[in-house]
C-alpha atoms as a PDB file:
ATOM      1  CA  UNK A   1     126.290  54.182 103.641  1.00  0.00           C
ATOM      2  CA  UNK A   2     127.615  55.350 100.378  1.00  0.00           C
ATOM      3  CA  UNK A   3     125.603  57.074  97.906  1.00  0.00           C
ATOM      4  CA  UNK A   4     124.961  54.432  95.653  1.00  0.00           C
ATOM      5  CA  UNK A   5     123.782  52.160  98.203  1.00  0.00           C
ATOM      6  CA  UNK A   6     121.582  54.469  99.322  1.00  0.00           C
ATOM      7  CA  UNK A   7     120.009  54.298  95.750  1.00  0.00           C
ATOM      8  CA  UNK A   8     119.942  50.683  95.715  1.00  0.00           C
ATOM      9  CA  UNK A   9     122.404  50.315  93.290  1.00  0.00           C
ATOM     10  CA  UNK A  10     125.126  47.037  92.779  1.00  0.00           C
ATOM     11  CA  UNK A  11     127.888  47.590  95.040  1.00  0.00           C
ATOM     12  CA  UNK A  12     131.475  47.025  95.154  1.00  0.00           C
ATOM     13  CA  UNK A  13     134.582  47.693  96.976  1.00  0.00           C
ATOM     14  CA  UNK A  14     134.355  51.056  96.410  1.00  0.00           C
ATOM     15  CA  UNK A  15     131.132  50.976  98.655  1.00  0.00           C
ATOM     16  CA  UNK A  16     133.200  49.864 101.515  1.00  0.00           C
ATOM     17  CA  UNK A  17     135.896  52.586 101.341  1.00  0.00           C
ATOM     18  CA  UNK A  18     133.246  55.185 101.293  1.00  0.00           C
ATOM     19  CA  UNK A  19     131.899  53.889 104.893  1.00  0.00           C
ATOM     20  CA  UNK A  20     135.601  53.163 105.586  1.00  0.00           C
ATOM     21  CA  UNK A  21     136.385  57.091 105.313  1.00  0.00           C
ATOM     22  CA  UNK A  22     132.882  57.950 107.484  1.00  0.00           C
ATOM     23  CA  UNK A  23     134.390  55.590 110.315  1.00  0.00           C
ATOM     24  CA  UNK A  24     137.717  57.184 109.730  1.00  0.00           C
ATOM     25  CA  UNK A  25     136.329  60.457 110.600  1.00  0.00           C
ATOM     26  CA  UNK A  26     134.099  60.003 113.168  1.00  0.00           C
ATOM     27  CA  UNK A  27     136.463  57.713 114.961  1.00  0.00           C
ATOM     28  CA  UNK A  28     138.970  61.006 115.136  1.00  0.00           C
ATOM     29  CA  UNK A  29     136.971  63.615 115.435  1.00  0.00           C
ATOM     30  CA  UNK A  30     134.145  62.491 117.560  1.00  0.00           C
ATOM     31  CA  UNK A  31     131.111  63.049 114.848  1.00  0.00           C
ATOM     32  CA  UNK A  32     130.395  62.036 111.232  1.00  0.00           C
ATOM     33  CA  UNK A  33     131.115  65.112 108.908  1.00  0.00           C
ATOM     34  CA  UNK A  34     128.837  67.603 108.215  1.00  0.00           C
ATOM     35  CA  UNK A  35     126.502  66.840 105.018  1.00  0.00           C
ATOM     36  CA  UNK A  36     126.314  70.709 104.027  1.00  0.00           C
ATOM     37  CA  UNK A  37     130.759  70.618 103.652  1.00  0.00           C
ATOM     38  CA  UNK A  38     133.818  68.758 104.506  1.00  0.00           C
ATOM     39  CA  UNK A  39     135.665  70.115 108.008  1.00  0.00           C
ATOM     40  CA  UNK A  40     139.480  69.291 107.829  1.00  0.00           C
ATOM     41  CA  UNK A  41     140.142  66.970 111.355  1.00  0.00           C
ATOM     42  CA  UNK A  42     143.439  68.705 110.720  1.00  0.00           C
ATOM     43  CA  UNK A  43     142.358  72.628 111.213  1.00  0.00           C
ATOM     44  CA  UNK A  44     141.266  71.720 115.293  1.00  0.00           C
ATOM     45  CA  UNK A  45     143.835  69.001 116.047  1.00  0.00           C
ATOM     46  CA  UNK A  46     147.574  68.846 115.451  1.00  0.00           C
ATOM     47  CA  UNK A  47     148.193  65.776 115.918  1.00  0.00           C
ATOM     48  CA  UNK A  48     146.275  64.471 112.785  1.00  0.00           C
ATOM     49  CA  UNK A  49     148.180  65.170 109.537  1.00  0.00           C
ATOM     50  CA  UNK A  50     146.497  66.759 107.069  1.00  0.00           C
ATOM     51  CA  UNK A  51     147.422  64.013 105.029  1.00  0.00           C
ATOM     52  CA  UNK A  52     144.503  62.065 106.627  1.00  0.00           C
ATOM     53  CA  UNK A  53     141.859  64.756 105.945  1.00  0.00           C
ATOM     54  CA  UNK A  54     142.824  64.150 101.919  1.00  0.00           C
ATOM     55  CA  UNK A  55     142.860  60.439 102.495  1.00  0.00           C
ATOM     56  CA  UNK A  56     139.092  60.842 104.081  1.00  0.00           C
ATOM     57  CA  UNK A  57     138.016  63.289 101.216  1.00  0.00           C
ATOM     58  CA  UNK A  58     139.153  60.772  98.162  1.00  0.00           C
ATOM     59  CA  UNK A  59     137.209  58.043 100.151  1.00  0.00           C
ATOM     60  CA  UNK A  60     133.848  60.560 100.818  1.00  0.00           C
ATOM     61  CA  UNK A  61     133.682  61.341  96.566  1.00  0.00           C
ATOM     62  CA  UNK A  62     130.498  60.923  95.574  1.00  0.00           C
ATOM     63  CA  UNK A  63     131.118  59.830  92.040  1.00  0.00           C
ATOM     64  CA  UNK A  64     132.610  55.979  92.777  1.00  0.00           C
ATOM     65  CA  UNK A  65     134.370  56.184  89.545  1.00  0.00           C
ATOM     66  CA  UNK A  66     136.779  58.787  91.066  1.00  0.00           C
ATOM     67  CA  UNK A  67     136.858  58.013  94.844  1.00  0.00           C
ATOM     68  CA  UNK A  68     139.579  55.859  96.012  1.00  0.00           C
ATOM     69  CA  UNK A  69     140.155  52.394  94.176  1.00  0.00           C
ATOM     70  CA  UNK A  70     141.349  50.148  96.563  1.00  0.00           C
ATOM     71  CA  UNK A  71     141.960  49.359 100.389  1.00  0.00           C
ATOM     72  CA  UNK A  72     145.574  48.173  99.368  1.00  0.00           C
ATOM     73  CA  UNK A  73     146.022  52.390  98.133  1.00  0.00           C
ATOM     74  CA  UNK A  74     143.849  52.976 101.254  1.00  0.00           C
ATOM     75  CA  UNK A  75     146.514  51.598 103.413  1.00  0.00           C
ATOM     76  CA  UNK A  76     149.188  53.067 101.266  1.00  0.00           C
ATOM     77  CA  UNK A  77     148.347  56.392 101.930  1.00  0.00           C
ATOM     78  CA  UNK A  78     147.616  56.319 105.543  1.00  0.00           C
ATOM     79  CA  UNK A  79     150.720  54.756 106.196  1.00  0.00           C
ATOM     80  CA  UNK A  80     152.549  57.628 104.527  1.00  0.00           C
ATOM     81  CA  UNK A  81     150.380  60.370 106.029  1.00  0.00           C
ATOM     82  CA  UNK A  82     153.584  60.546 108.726  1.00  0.00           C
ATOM     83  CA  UNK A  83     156.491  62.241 107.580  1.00  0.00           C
ATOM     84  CA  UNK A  84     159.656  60.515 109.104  1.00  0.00           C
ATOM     85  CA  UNK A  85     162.575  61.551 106.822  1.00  0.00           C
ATOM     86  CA  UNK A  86     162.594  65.621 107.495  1.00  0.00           C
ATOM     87  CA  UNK A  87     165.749  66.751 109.624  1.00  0.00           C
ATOM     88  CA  UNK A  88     164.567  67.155 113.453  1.00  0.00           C
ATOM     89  CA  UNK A  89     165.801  70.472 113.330  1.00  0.00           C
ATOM     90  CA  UNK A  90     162.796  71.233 110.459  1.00  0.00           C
ATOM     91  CA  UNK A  91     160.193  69.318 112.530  1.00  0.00           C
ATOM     92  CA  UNK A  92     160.999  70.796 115.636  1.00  0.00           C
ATOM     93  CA  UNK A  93     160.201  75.021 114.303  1.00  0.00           C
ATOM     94  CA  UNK A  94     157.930  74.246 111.355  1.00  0.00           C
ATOM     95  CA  UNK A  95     156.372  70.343 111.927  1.00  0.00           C
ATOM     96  CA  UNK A  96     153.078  69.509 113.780  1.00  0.00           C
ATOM     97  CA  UNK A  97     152.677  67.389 116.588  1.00  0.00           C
ATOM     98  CA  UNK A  98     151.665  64.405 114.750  1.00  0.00           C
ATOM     99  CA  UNK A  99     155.092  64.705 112.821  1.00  0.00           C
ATOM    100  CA  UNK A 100     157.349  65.546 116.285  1.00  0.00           C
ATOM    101  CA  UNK A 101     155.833  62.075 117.164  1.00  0.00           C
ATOM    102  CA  UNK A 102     156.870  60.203 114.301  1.00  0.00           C
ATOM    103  CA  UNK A 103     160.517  61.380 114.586  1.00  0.00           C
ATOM    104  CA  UNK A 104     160.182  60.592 118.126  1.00  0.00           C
ATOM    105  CA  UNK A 105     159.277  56.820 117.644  1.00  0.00           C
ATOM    106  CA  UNK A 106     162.590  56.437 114.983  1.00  0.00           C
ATOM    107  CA  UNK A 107     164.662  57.294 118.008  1.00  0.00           C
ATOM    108  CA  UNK A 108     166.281  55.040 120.813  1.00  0.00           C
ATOM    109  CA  UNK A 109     167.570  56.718 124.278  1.00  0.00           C
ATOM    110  CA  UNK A 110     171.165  56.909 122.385  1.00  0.00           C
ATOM    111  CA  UNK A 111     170.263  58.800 119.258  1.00  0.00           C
ATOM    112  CA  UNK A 112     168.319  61.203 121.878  1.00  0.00           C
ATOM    113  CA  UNK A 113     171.327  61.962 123.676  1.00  0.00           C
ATOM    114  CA  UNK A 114     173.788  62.618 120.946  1.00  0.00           C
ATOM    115  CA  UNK A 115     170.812  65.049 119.714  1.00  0.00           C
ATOM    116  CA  UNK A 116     172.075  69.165 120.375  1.00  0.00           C
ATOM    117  CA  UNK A 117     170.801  70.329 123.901  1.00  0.00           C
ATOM    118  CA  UNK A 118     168.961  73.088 121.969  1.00  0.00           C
ATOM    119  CA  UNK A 119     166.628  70.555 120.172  1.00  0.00           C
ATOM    120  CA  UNK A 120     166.089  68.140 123.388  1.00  0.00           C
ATOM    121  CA  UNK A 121     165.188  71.589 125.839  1.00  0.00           C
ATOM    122  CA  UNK A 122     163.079  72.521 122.872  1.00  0.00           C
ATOM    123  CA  UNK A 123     161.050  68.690 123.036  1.00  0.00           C
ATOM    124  CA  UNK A 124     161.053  68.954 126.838  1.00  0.00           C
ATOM    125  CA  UNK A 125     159.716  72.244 126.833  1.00  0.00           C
ATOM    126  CA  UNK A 126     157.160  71.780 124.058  1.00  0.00           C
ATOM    127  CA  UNK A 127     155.820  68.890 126.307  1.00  0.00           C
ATOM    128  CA  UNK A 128     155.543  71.165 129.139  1.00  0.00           C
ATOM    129  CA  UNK A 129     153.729  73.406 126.876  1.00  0.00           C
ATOM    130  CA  UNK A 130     151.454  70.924 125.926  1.00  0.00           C
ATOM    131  CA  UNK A 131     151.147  69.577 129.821  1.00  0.00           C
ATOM    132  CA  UNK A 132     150.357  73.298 130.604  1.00  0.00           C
ATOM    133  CA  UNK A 133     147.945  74.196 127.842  1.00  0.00           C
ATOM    134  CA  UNK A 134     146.157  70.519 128.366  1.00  0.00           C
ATOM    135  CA  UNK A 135     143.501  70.204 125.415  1.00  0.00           C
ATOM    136  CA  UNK A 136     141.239  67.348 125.334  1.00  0.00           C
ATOM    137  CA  UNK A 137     141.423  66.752 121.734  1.00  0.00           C
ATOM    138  CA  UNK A 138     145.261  66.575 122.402  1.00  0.00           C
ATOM    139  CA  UNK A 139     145.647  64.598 125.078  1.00  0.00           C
ATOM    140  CA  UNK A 140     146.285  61.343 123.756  1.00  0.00           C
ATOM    141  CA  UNK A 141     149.145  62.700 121.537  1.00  0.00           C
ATOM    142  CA  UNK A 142     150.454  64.747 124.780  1.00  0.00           C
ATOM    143  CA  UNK A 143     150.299  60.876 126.344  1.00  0.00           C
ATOM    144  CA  UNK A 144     152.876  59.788 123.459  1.00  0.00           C
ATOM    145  CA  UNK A 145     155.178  62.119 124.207  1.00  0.00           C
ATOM    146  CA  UNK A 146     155.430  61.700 127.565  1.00  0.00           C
ATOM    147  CA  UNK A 147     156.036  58.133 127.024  1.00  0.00           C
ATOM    148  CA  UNK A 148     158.247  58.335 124.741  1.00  0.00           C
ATOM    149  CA  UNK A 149     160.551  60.877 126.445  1.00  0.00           C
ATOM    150  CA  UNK A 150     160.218  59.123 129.605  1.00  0.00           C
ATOM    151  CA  UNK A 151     162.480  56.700 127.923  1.00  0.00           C
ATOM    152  CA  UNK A 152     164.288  58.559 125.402  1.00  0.00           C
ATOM    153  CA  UNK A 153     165.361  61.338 128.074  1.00  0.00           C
ATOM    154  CA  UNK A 154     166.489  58.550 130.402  1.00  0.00           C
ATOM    155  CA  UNK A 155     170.102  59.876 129.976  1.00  0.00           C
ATOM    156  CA  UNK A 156     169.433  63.474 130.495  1.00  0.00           C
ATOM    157  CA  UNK A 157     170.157  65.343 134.109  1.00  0.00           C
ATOM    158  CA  UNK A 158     168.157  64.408 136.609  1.00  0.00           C
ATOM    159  CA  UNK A 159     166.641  68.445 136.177  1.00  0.00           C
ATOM    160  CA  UNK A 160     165.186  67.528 132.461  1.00  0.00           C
ATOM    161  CA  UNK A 161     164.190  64.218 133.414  1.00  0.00           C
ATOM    162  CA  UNK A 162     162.270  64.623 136.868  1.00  0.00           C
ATOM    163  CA  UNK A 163     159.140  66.694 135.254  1.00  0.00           C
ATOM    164  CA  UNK A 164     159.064  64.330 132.389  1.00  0.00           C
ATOM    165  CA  UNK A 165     158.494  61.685 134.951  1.00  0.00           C
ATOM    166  CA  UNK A 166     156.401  63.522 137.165  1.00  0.00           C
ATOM    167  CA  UNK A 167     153.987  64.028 134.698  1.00  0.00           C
ATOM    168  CA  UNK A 168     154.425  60.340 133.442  1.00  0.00           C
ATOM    169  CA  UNK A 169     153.029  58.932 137.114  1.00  0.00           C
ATOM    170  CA  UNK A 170     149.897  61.477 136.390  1.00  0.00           C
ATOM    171  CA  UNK A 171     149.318  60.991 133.247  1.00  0.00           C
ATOM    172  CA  UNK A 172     149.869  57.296 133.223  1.00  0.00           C
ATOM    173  CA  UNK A 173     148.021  56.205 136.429  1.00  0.00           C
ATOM    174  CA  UNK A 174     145.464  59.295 137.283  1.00  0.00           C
ATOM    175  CA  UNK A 175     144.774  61.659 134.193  1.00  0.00           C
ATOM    176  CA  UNK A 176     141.058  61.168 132.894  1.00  0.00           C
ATOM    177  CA  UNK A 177     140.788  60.820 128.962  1.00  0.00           C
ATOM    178  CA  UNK A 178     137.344  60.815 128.587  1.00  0.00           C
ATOM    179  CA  UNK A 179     134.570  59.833 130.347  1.00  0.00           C
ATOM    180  CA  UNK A 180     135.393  56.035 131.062  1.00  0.00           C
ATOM    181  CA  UNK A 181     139.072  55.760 130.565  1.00  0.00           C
ATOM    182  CA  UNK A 182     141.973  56.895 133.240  1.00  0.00           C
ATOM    183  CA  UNK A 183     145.418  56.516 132.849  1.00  0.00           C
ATOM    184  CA  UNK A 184     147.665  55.558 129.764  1.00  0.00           C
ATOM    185  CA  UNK A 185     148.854  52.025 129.515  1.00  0.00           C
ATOM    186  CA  UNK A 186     151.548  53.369 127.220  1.00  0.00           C
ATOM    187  CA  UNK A 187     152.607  55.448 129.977  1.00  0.00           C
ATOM    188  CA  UNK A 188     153.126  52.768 132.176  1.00  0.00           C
ATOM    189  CA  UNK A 189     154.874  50.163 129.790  1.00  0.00           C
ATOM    190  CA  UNK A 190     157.530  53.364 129.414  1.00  0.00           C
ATOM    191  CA  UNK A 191     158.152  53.801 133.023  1.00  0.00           C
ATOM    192  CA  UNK A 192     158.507  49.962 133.353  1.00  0.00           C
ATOM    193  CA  UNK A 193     161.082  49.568 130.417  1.00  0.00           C
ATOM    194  CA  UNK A 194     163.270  52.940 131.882  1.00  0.00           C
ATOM    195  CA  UNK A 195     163.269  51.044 135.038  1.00  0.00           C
ATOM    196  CA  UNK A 196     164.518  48.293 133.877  1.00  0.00           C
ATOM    197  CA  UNK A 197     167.695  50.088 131.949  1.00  0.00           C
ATOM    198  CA  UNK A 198     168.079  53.438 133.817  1.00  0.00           C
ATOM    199  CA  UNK A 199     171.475  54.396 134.798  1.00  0.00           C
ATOM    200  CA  UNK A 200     172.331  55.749 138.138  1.00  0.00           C
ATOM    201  CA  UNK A 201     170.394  59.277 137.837  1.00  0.00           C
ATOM    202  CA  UNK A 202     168.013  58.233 136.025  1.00  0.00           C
ATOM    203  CA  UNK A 203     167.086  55.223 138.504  1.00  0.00           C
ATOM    204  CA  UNK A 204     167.324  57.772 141.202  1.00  0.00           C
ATOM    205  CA  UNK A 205     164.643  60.907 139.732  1.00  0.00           C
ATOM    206  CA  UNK A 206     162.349  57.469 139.208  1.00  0.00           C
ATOM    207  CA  UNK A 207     162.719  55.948 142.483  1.00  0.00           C
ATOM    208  CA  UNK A 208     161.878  59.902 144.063  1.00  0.00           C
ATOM    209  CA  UNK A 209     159.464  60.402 142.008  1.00  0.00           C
ATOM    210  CA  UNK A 210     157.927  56.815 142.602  1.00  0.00           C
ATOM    211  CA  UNK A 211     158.312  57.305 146.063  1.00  0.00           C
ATOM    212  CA  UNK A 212     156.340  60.672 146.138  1.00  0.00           C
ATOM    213  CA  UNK A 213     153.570  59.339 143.369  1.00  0.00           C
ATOM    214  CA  UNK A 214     152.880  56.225 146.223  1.00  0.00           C
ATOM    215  CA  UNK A 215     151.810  56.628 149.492  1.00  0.00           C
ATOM    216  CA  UNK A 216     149.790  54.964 151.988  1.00  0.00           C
ATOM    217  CA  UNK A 217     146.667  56.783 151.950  1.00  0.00           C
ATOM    218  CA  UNK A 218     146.468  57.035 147.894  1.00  0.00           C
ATOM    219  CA  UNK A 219     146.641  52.968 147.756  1.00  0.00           C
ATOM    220  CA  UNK A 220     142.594  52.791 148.491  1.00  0.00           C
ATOM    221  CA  UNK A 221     140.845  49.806 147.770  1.00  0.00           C
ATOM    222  CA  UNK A 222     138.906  50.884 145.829  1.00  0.00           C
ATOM    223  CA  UNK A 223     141.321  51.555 142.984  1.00  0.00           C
ATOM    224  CA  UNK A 224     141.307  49.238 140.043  1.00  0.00           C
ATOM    225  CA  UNK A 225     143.367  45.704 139.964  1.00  0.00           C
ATOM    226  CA  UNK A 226     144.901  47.622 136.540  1.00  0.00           C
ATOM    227  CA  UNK A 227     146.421  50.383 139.203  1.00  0.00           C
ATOM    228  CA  UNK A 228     148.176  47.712 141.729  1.00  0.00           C
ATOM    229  CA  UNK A 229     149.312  45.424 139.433  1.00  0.00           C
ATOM    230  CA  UNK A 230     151.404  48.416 137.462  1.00  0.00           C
ATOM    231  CA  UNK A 231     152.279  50.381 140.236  1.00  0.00           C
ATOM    232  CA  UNK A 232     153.582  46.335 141.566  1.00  0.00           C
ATOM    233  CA  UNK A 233     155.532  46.428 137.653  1.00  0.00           C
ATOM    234  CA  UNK A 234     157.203  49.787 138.303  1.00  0.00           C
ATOM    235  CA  UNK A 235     158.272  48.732 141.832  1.00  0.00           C
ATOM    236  CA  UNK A 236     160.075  45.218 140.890  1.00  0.00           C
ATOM    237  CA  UNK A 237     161.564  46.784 137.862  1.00  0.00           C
ATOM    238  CA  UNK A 238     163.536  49.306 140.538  1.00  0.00           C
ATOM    239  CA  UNK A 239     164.317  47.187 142.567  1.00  0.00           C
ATOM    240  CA  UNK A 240     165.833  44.684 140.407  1.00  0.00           C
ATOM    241  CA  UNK A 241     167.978  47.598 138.653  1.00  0.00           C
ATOM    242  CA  UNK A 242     171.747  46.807 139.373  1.00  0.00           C
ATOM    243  CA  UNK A 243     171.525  50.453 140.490  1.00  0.00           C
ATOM    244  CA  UNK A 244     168.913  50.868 142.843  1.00  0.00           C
ATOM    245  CA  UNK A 245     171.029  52.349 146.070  1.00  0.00           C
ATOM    246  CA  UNK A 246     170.588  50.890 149.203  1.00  0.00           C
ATOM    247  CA  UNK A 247     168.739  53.524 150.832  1.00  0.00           C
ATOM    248  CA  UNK A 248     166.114  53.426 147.552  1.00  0.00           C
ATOM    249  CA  UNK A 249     165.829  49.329 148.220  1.00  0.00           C
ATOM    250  CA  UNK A 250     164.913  49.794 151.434  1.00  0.00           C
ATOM    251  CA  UNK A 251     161.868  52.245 151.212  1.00  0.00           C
ATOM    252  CA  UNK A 252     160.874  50.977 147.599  1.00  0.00           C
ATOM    253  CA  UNK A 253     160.530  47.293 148.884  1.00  0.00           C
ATOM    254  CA  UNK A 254     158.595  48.963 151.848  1.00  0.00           C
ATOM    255  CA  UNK A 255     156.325  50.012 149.507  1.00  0.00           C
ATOM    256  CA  UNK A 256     156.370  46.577 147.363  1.00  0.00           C
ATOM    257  CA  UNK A 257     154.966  45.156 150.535  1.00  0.00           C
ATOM    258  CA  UNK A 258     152.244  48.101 151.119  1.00  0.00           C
ATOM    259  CA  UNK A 259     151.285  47.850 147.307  1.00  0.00           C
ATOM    260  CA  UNK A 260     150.918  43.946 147.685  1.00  0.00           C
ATOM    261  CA  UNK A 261     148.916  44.423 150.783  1.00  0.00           C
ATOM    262  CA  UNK A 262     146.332  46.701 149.210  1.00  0.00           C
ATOM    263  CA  UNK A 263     146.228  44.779 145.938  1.00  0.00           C
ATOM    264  CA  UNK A 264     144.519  41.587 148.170  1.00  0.00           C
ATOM    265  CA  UNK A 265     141.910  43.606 149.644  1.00  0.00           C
END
C-alpha cells in the first residue's frame, strides 16, 4: 500500500499507481523491492528496458504530489519503453534483448529475407547463444525469439533454419519455465503458422525435424491433452501444405494416426 494509506490518509488515484508500480515489480522480478533502496529489474535481466525501471521509480515516489499523475501517462510510458524505430544494424551490436525483440515483431518472413546475411547469422547465432547460455530469468524472452524466427527464418537454407526449429519442438513442447509451466504456447502457434506457408525447404527441415521430435515411445499417456492436441495442429498443418512430398505424407500421416491413438487413451 502506498504511503499515505498507510497513514490513513484520503486517497486518490495516485494511491493506485503506487501499488500499480509494486505489482509491476514484483510481477518481473519475482519479489517486491527492497525497502532500504531501489534495484533496477534492468541491471539482472536484458530483456526488461530500463525504461520500465524509471516507469516503476516515478510510480514508487513517496511524495504523491510528484509520483506519476495518471494511469493514461502510466500506459503512455510503458508502451514506449520499446524502442522500434533504431536501424537493425544499431540494435543488433549496441541494443538489448528486449529491443532485438521489438524489431523482431515489426518484421514479416519477407522483410527478414531481404535483411543482409550478416545481420540474420548474427540473430541466429545470438539465439544460439542465448539457447546455449540458458538463464532462467531469460527464458521467456529466449522463447520469443525462437518463435519468432521460426517463422521469420522460414525462407532461409534449410542449415539456418533446422536448429531454429529444433530448438522450437524443445522449447515449445518440453522446456520447463518454472515450477508448474512446460512448454511455450507461442512456440507452438509459430510452428503451426510456418506449416501452414512454408515453401519447399522449409516444409521439409519441419517435417524432419517433426518426424525426429515424435516417436512412439515419447507419445505416453500420461502427457497432457495440451501436448496431443498441438503436436495433432503441427501434423495437419504439414500435411495439408501443397508441398508436403509424398514420401513426408506418408510417414507424417503415420504419425497423425499414432498421435490420435494416444490422444484417446
Amino acid at each position: 500500500m502506498s504511503p499515505e494509506q498507510s497513514n490513513g490518509e484520503k486517497l486518490d488515484g495516485r494511491s493506485d499507481l503506487y501499488s500499480l508500480g509494486i505489482t509491476l515489480y514484483e510481477s518481473l522480478g519475482g519479489h517486491l523491492p527492497h525497502p532500504g533502496g531501489y534495484q533496477a529489474l534492468a541491471d539482472g535481466n536484458e530483456a526488461i528496458p530500463p525504461a520500465i525501471d524509471t516507469l516503476i521509480r516515478d510510480c514508487l515516489i513517496q511524495d504523491r504530489n510528484a509520483r506519476l499523475p495518471s494511469a493514461a501517462e502510466f500506459i503512455k510510458r510503458l508502451r514506449s519503453a520499446f524502442r522500434t524505430d533504431v536501424p537493425l544494424s544499431t540494435l543488433l551490436t549496441e541494443a538489448r534483448l528486449h529491443e532485438v525483440v521489438a524489431a523482431l515483431r515489426q518484421m514479416s518472413a519477407e522483410d527478414f529475407s531481404s535483411k543482409p546475411k550478416g545481420q540474420k547469422l548474427l540473430l541466429i547465432n545470438r539465439l544460439k547463444d542465448l539457447i546455449r547460455i540458458d538463464k532462467p530469468e531469460l527464458r521467456t524472452a529466449t522463447a520469443q525469439v525462437i518463435a519468432l524466427l521460426t517463422e521469420l527464418a522460414r525462407f532461409e537454407a534449410p542449415k539456418e533454419y533446422t536448429p531454429i526449429i529444433s530448438a522450437a519442438f524443445h522449447w515449445g513442447f518440453d522446456k520447463s519455465y518454472g515450477a508448474n509451466w512446460v512448454g511455450q504456447p507461442e512456440i507452438r502457434e509459430a510452428l503451426v503458422d510456418a506449416a501452414k506457408s512454408a515453401s519447399i525447404d522449409a516444409h521439409r527441415v519441419l517435417s524432419a525435424e517433426y518426424l525426429k521430435f515424435v516417436s512412439d515411445d515419447k507419445l505416453d499417456e500420461s502427457l497432457p491433452g495440451w501436448y496431443f492436441h498441438d503436436l495433432r495442429l503441427l501434423v495437419m498443418a504439414l500435411l495439408a501444405n501443397p508441398s508436403c512430398g509424398d514420401k513426408e505424407a506418408e510417414d507424417l500421416a503415420v504419425l497423425y494416426d499414432t498421435i490420435n491413438a494416444g490422444s484417446h487413451g
